[in-house]
C-alpha atoms as a PDB file:
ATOM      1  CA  UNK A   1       0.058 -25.617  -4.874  1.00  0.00           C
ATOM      2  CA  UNK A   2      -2.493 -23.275  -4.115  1.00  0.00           C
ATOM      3  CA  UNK A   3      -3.619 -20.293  -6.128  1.00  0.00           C
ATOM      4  CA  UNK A   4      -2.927 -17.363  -4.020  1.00  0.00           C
ATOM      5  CA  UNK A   5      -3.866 -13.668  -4.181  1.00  0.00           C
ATOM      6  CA  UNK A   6      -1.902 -11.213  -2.297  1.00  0.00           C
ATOM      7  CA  UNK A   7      -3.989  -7.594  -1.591  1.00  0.00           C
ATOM      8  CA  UNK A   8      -0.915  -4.578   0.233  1.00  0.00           C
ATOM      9  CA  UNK A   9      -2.787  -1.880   1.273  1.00  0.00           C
ATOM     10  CA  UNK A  10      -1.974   2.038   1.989  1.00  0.00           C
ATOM     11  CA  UNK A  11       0.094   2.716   5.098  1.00  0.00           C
ATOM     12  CA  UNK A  12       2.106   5.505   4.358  1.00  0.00           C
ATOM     13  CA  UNK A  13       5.878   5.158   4.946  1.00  0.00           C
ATOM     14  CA  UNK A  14       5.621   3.127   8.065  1.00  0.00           C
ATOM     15  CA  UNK A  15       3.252   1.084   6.362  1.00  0.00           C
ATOM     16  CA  UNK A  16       5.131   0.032   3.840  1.00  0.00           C
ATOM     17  CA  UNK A  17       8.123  -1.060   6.597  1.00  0.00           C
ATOM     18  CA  UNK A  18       5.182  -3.027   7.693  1.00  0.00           C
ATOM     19  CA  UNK A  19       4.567  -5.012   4.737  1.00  0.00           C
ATOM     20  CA  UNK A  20       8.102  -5.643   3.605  1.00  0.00           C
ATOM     21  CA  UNK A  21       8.489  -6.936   6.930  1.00  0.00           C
ATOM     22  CA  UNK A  22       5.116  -8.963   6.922  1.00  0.00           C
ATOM     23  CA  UNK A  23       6.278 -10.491   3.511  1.00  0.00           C
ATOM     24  CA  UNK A  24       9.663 -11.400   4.585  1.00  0.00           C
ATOM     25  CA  UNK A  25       8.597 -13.207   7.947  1.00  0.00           C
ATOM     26  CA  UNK A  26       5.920 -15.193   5.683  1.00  0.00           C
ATOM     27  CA  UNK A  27       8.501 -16.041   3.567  1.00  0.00           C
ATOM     28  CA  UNK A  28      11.198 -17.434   5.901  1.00  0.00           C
ATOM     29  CA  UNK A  29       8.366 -19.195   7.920  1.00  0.00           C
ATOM     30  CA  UNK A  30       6.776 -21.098   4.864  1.00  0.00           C
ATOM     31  CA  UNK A  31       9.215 -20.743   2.151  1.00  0.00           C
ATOM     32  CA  UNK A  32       6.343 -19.209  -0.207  1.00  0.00           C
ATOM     33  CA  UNK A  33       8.370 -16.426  -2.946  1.00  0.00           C
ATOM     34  CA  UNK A  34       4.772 -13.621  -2.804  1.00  0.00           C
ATOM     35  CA  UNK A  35       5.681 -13.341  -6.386  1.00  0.00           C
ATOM     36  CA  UNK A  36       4.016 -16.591  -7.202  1.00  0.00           C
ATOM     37  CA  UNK A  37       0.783 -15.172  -6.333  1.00  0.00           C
ATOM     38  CA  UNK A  38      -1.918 -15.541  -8.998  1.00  0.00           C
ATOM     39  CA  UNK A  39      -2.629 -11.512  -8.585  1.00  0.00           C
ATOM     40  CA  UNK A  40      -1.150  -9.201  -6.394  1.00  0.00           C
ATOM     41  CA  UNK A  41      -3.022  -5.308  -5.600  1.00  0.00           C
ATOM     42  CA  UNK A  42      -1.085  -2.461  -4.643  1.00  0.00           C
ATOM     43  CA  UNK A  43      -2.953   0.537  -3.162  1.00  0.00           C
ATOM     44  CA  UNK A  44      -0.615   3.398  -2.148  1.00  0.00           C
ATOM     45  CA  UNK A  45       2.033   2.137   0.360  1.00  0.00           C
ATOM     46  CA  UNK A  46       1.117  -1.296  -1.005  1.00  0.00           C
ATOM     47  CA  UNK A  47       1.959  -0.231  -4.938  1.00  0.00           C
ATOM     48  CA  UNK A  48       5.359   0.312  -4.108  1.00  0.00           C
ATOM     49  CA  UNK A  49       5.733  -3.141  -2.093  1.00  0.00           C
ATOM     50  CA  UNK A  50       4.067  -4.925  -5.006  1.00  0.00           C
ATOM     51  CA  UNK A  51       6.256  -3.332  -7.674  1.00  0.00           C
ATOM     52  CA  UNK A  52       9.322  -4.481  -5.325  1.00  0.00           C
ATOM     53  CA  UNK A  53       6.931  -8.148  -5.260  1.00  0.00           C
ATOM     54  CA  UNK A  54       6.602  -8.350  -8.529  1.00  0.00           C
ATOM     55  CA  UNK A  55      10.387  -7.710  -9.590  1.00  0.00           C
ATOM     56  CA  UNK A  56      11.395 -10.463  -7.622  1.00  0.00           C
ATOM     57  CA  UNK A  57      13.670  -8.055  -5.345  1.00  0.00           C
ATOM     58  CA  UNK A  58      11.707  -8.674  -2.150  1.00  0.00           C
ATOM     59  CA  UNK A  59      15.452  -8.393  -0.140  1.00  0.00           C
ATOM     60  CA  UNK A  60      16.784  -6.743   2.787  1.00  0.00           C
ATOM     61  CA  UNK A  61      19.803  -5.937   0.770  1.00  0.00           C
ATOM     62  CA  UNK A  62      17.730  -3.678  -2.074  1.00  0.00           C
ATOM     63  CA  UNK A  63      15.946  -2.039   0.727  1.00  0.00           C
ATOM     64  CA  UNK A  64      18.983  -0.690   3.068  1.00  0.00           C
ATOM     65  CA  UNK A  65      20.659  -0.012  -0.669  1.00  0.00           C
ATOM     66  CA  UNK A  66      23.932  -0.540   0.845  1.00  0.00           C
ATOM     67  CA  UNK A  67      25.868  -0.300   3.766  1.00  0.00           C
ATOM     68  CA  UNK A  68      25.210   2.831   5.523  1.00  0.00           C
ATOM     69  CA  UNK A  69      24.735   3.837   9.285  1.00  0.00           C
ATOM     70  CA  UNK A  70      20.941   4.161  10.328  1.00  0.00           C
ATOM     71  CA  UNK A  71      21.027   8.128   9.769  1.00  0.00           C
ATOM     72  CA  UNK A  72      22.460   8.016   6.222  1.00  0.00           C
ATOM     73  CA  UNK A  73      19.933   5.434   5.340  1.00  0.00           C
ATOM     74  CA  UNK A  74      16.935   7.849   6.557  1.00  0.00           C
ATOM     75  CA  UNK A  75      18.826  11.309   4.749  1.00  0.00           C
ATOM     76  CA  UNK A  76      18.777   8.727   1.855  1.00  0.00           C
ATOM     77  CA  UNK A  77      15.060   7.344   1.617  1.00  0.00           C
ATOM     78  CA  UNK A  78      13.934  10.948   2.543  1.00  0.00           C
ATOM     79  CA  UNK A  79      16.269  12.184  -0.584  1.00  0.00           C
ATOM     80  CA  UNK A  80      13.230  10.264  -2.528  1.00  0.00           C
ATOM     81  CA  UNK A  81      10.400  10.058  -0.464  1.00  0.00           C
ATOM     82  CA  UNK A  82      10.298  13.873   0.752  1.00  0.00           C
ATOM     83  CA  UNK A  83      11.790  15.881  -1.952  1.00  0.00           C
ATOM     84  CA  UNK A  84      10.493  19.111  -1.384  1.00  0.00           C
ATOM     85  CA  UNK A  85       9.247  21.165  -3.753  1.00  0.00           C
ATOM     86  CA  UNK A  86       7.155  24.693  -4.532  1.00  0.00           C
ATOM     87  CA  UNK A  87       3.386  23.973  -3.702  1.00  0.00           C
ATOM     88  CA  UNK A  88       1.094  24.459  -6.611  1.00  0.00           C
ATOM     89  CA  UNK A  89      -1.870  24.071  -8.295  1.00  0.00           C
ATOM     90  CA  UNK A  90      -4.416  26.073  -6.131  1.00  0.00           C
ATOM     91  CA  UNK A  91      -6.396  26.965  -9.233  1.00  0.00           C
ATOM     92  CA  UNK A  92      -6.824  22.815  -9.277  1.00  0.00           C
ATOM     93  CA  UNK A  93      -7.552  22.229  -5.191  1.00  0.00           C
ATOM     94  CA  UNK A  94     -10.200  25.153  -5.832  1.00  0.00           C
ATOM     95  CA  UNK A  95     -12.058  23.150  -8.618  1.00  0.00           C
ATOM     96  CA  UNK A  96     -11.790  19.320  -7.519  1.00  0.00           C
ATOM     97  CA  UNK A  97     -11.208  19.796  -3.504  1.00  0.00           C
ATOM     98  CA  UNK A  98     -12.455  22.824  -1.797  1.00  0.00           C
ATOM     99  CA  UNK A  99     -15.001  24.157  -3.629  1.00  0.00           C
ATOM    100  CA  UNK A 100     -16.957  20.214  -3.613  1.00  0.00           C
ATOM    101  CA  UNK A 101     -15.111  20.252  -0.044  1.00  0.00           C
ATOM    102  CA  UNK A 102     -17.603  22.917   0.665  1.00  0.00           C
ATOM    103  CA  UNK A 103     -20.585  21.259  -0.527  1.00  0.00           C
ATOM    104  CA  UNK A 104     -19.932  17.855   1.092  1.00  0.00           C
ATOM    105  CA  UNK A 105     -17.057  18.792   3.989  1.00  0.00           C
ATOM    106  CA  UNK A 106     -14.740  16.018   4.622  1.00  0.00           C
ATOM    107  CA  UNK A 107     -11.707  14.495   3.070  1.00  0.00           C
ATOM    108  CA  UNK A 108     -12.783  15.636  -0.201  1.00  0.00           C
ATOM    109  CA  UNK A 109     -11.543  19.004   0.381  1.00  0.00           C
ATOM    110  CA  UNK A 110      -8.077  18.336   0.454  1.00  0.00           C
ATOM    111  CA  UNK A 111      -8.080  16.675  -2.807  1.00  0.00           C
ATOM    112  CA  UNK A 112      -5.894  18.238  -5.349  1.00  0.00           C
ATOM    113  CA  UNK A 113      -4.496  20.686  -2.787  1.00  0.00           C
ATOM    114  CA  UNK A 114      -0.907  22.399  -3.100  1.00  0.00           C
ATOM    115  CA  UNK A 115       1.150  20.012  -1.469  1.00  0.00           C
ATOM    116  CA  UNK A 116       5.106  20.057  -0.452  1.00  0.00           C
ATOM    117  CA  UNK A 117       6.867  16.834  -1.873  1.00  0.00           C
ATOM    118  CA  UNK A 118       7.229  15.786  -5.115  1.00  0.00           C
ATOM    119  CA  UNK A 119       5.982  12.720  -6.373  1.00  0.00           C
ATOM    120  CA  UNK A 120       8.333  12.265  -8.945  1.00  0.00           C
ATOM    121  CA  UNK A 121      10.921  11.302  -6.030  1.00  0.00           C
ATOM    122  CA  UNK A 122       8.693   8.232  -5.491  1.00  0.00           C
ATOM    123  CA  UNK A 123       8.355   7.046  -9.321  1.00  0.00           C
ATOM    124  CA  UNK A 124      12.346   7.300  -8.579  1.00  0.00           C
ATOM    125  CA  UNK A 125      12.767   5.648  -5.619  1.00  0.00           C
ATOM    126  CA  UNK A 126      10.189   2.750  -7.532  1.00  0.00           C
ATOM    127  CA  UNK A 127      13.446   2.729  -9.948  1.00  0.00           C
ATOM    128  CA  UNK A 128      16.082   1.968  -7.479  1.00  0.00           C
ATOM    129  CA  UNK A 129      13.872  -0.909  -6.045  1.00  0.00           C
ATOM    130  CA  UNK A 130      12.530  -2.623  -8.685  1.00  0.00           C
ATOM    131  CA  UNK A 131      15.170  -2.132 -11.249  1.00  0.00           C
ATOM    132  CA  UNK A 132      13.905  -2.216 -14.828  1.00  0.00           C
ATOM    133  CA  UNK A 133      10.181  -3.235 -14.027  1.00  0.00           C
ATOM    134  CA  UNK A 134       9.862   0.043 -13.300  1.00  0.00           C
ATOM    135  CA  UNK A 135      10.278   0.806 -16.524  1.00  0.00           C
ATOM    136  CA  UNK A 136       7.373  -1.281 -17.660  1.00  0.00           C
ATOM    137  CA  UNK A 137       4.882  -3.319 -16.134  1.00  0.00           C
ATOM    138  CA  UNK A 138       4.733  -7.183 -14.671  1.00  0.00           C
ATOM    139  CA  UNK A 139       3.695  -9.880 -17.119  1.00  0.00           C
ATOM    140  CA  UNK A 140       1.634 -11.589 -13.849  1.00  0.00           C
ATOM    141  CA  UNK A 141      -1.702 -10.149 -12.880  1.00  0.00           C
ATOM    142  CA  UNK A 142      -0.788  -6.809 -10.767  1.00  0.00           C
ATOM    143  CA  UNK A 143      -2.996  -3.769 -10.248  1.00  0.00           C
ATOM    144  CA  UNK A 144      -2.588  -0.687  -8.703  1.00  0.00           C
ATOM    145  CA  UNK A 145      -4.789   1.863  -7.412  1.00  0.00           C
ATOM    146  CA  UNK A 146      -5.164   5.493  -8.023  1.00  0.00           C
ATOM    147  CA  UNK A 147      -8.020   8.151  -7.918  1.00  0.00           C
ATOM    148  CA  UNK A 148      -8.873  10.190 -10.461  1.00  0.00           C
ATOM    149  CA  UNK A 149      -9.644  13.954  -9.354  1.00  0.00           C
ATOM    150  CA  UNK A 150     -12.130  14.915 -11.907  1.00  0.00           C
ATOM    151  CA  UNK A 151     -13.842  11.788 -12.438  1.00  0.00           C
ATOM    152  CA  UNK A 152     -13.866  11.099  -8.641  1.00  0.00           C
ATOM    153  CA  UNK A 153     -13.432   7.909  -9.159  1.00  0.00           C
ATOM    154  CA  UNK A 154     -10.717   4.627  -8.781  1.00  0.00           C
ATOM    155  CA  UNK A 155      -8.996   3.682 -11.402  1.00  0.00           C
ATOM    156  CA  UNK A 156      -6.796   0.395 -11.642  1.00  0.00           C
ATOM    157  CA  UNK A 157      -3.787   0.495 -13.658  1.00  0.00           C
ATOM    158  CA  UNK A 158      -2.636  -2.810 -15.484  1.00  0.00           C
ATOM    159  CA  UNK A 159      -6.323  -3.557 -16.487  1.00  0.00           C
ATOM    160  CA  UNK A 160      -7.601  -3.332 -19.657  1.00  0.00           C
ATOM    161  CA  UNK A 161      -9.251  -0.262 -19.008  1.00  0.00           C
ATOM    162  CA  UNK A 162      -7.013   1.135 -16.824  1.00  0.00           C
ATOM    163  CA  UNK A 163      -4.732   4.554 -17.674  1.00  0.00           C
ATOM    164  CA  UNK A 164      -1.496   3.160 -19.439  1.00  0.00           C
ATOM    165  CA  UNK A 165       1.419   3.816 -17.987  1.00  0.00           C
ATOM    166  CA  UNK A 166       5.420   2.770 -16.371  1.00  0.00           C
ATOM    167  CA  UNK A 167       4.638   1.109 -13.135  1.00  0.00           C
ATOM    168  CA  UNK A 168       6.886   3.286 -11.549  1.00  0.00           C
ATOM    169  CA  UNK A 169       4.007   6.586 -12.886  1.00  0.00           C
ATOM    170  CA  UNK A 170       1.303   3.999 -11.215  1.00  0.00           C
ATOM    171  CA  UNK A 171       3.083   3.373  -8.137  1.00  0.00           C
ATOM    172  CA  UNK A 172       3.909   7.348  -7.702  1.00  0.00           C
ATOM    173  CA  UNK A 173       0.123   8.358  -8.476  1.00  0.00           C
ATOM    174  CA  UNK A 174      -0.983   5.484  -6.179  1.00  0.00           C
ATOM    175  CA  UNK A 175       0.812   7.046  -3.330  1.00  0.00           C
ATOM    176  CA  UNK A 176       0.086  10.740  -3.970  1.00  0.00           C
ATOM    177  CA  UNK A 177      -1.077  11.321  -0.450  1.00  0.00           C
ATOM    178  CA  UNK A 178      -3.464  14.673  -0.691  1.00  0.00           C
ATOM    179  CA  UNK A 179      -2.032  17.426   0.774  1.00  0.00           C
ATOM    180  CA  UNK A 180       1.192  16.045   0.893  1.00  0.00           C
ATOM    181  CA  UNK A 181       2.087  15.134  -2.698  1.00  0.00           C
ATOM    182  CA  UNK A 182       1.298  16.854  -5.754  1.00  0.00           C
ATOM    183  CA  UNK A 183      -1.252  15.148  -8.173  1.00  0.00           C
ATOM    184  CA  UNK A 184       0.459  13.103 -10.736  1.00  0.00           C
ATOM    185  CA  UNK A 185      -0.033  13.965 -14.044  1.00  0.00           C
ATOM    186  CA  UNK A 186      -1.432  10.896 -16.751  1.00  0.00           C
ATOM    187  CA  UNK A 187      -2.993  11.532 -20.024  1.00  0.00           C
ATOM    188  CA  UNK A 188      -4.243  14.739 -19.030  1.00  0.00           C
ATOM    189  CA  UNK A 189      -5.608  13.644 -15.716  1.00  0.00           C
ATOM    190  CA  UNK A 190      -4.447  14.252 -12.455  1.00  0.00           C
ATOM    191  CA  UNK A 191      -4.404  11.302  -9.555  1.00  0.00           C
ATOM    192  CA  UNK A 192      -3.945  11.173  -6.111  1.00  0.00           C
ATOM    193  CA  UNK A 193      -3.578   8.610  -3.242  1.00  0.00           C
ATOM    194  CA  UNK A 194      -5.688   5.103  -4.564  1.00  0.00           C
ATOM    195  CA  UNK A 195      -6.672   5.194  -0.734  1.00  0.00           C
ATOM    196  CA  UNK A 196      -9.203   8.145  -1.214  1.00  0.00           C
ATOM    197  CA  UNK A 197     -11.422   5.122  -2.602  1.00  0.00           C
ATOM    198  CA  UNK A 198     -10.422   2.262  -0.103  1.00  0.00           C
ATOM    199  CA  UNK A 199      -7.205   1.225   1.862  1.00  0.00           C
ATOM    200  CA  UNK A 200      -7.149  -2.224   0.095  1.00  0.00           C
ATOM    201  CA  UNK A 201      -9.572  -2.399  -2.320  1.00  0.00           C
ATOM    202  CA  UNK A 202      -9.857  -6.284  -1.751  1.00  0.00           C
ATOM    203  CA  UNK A 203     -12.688  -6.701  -4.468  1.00  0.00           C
ATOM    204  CA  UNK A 204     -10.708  -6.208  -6.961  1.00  0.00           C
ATOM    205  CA  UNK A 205      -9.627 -10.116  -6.450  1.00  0.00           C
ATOM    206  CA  UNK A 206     -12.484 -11.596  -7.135  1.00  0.00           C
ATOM    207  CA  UNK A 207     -13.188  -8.786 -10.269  1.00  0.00           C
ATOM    208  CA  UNK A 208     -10.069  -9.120 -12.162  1.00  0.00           C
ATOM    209  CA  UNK A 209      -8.571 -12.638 -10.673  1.00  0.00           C
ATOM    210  CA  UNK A 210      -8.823 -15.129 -13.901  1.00  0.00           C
ATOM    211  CA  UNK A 211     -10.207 -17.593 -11.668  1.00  0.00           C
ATOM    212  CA  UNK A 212     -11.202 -18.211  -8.221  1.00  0.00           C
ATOM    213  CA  UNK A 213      -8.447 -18.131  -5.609  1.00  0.00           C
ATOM    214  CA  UNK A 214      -7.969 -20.770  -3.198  1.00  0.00           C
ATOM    215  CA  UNK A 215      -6.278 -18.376  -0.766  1.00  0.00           C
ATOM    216  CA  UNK A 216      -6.021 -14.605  -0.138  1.00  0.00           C
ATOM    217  CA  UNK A 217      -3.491 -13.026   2.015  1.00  0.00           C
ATOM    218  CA  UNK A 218      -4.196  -9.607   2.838  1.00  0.00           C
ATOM    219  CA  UNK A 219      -1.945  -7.319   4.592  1.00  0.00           C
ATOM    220  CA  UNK A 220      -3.689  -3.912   5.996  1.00  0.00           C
ATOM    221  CA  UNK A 221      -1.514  -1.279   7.770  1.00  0.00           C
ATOM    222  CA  UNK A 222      -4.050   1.174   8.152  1.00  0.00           C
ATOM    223  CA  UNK A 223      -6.731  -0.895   9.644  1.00  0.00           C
ATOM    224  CA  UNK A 224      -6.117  -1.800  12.990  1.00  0.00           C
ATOM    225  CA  UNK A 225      -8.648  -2.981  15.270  1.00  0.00           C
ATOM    226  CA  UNK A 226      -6.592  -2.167  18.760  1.00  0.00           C
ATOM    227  CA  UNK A 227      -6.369   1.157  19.718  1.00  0.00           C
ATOM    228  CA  UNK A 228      -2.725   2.073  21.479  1.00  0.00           C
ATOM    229  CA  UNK A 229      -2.249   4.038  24.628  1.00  0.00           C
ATOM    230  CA  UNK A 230      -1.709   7.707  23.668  1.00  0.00           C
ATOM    231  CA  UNK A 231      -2.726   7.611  20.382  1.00  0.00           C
ATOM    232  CA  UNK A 232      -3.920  10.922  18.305  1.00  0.00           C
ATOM    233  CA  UNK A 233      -7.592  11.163  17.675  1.00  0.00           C
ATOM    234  CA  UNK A 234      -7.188  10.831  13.631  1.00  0.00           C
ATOM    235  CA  UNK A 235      -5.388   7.435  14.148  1.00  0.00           C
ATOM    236  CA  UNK A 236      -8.189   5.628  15.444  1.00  0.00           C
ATOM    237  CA  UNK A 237     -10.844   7.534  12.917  1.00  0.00           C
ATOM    238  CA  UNK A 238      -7.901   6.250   9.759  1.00  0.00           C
ATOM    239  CA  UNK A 239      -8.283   2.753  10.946  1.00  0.00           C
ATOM    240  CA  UNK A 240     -11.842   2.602  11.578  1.00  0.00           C
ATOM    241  CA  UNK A 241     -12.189   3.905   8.134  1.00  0.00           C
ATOM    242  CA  UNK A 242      -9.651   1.278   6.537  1.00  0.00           C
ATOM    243  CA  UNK A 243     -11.473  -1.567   9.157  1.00  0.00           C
ATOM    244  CA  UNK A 244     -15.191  -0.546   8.025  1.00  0.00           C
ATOM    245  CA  UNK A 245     -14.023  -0.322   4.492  1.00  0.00           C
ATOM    246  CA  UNK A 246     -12.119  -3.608   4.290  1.00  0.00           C
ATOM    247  CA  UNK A 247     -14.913  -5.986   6.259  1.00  0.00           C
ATOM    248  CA  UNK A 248     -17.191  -5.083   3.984  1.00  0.00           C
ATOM    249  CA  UNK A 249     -14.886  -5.841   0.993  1.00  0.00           C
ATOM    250  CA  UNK A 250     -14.292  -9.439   2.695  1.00  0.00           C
ATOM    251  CA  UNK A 251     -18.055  -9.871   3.028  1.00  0.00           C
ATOM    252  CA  UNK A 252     -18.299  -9.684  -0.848  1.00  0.00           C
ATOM    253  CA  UNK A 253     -15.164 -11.762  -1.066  1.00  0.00           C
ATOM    254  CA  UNK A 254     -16.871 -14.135   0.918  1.00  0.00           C
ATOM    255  CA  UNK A 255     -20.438 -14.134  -0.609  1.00  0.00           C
ATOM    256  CA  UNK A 256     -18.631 -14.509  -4.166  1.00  0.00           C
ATOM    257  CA  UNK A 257     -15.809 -17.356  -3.108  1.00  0.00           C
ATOM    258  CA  UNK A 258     -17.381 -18.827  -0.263  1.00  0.00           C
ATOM    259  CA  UNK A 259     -14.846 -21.556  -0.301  1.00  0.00           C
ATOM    260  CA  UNK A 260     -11.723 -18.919  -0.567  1.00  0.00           C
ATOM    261  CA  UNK A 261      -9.423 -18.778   2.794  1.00  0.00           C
ATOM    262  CA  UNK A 262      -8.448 -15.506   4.053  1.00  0.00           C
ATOM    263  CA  UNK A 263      -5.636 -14.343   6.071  1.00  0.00           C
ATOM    264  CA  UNK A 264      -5.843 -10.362   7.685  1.00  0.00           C
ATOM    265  CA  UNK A 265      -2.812  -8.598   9.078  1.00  0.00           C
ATOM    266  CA  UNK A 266      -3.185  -5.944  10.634  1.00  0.00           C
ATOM    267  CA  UNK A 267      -0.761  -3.858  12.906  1.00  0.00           C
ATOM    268  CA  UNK A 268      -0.509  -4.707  17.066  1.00  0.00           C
ATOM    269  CA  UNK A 269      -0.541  -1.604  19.441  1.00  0.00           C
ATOM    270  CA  UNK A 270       3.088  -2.320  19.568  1.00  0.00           C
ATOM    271  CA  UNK A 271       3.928  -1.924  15.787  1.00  0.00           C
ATOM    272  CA  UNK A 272       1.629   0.832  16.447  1.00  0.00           C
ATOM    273  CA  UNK A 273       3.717   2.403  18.626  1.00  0.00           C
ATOM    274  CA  UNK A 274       6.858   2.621  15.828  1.00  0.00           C
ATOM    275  CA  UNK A 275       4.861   3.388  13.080  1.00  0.00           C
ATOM    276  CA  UNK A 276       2.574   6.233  14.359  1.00  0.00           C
ATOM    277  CA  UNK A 277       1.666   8.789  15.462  1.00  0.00           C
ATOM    278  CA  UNK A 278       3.304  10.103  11.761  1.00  0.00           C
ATOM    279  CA  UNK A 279       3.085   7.494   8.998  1.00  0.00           C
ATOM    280  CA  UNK A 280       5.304   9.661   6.880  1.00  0.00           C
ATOM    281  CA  UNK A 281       7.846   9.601   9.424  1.00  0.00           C
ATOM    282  CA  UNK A 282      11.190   7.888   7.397  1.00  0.00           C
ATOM    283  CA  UNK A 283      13.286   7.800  10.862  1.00  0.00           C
ATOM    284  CA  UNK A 284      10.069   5.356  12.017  1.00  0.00           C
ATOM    285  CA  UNK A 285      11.395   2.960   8.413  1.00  0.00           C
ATOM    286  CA  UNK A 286      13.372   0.643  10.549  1.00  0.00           C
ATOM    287  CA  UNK A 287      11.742   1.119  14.154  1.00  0.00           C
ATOM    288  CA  UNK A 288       8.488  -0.655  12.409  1.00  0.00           C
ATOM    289  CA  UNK A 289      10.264  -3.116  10.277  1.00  0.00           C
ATOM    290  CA  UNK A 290      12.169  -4.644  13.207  1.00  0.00           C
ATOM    291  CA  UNK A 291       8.629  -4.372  15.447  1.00  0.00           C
ATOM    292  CA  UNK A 292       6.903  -6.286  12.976  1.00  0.00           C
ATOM    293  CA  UNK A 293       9.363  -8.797  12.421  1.00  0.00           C
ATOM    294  CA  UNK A 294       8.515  -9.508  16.379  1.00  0.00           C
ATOM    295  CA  UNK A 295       4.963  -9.030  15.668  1.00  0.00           C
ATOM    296  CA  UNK A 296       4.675 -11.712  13.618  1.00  0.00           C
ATOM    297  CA  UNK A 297       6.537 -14.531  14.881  1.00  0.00           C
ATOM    298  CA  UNK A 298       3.714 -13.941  17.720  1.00  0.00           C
ATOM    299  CA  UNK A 299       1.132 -13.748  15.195  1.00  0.00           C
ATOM    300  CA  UNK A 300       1.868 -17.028  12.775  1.00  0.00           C
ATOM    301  CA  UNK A 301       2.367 -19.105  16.457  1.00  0.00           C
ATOM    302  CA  UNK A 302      -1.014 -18.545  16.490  1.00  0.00           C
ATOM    303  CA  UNK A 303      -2.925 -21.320  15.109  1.00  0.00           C
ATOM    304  CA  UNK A 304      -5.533 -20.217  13.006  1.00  0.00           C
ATOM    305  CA  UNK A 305      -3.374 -18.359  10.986  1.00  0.00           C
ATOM    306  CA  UNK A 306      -0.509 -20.680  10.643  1.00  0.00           C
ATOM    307  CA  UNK A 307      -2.811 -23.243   9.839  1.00  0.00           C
ATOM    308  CA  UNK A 308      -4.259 -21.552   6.543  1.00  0.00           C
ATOM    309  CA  UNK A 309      -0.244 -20.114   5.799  1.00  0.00           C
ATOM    310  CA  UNK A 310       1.185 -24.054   5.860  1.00  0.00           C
ATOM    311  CA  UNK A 311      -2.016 -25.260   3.964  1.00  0.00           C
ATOM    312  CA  UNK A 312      -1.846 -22.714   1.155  1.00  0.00           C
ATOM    313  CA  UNK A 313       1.913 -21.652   1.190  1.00  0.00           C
ATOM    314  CA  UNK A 314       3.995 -24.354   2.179  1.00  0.00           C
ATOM    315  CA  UNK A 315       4.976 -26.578  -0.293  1.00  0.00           C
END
């Protein structure tokens, strides 16, 4: 059997319908549980799929959480995933986000900003997935991004020099979208969104993996390479970020494992078409899923990525 690492990037809400649906189609297709990868990295969107990977709960059943009509299953998600509550911390965005912001304008200056949902809803919603792994962390190789707002750097939790933490805490500081989410609060440190630093962060295989990897399989919402019709500007800039960022983290993949295979999925215009123009959208949950469910029985017909999915994941 190979040895198989499994990189979820950021995505936002949609992207993380996305991925569960990615994972599940892989699954039925080649049998392959993603929980047998040698490592798996989780960067915002992603931490939460990998905490639901890594618990072993990768069902449709623990993701409608029952039997409810479409509507009550959106009310419900949002009851975690939006909880509102009173922006703060503008003492905070002043220091780490506008004032550097200033200096060097870009997406810096929302870093740290007062933001309108509470993150806490997500270490909760973490809970109800993964059961009691949230409660701790995996005993298989799994890391998950965050950035820290005065260091201005990524960290990796579940490495040795990584914060400490609950992997639900990890998950909900992975996915603190700026702006949007408060900073989560760690040892005195705030974090926000592991995307700030990349949308996969697909070195991190090679740098923490305890050996080379036969195979990586790397799933990127937020780096498509088609543009859709009627799409809003910042789309196409997000995934022309995420695409310039992740080719050249496969080009140091490749010049470290040169014998590694690699597998990139990225969203069609029509998965597009659910999942955007709002990636925070909850009511666009099942829309994607059930696009990308399509998506990919196109996309593993196709032969040189079924090929590498039946070599490496079929046993």
């Amino acid at each position: 059997m190979s040895s198989v690492g499994l990189v979820l990037g950021g995505g936002g809400i949609t992207g993380a319908a996305y991925e569960f649906a990615a994972l599940m189609a892989i699954r039925m297709a080649t049998g392959w549980n993603p929980n047998d990868a040698e490592i798996v990295i989780g960067t915002s969107a992603g931490a939460t799929v990998a905490a639901v990977v890594r618990a072993d709960r990768l069902e449709i059943d623990v993701l409608t959480s029952g039997d409810r009509t479409r509507q009550e299953y959106v009310e419900h998600v949002s009851s975690f995933l939006l909880r509102r509550t009173r922006p703060s911390g503008f003492r905070r965005w002043l220091r780490h986000g506008l004032l550097p912001g200033l200096r060097k304008p870009g997406l810096e200056m929302t870093l740290g900003g007062p933001a309108m949902f509470d993150p806490h809803g997500i270490a909760e919603y973490v809970d109800l997935l993964a059961g009691p792994l949230a409660r701790s962390w995996p005993d298989q190789p799994t890391l998950i991004t965050a950035f820290d707002l005065a260091e201005k750097r990524m960290v990796v939790f579940g490495t040795d020099d990584g914060p400490k933490t609950e992997l639900r805490t990890a998950v909900a500081a992975s996915s603190a979208v700026p702006m949007v989410y408060q900073p989560v609060t760690i040892g005195g440190h705030h974090y926000v969104d592991g995307g700030i630093a990349s949308g996969t962060s697909a070195h991190l295989v090679f740098e923490y993996a305890k050996k080379p990897l036969d195979f990586i399989l790397i799933i990127a919402p937020m780096a498509a390479e088609e543009a859709r019709d009627g799409a809003r500007f910042y789309e196409g800039i997000f995934d022309r970020i995420g695409s310039e960022s992740l080719n050249k983290e496969l080009e140091l993949i490749e010049a470290t494992w040169p014998e590694v295979d690699v597998v990139v999925l990225r969203p069609d215009d029509r998965v597009l078409s659910a999942a955007r123009p709002n990636p925070m959208s909850v009511e666009a949950l099942i829309p994607t899923f059930l696009r990308t469910l399509a998506f990919l029985r196109r996309e593993l017909a196709q032969s040189h990525v079924w090929d590498l999915l039946r070599s490496h994941l079929v046993k």
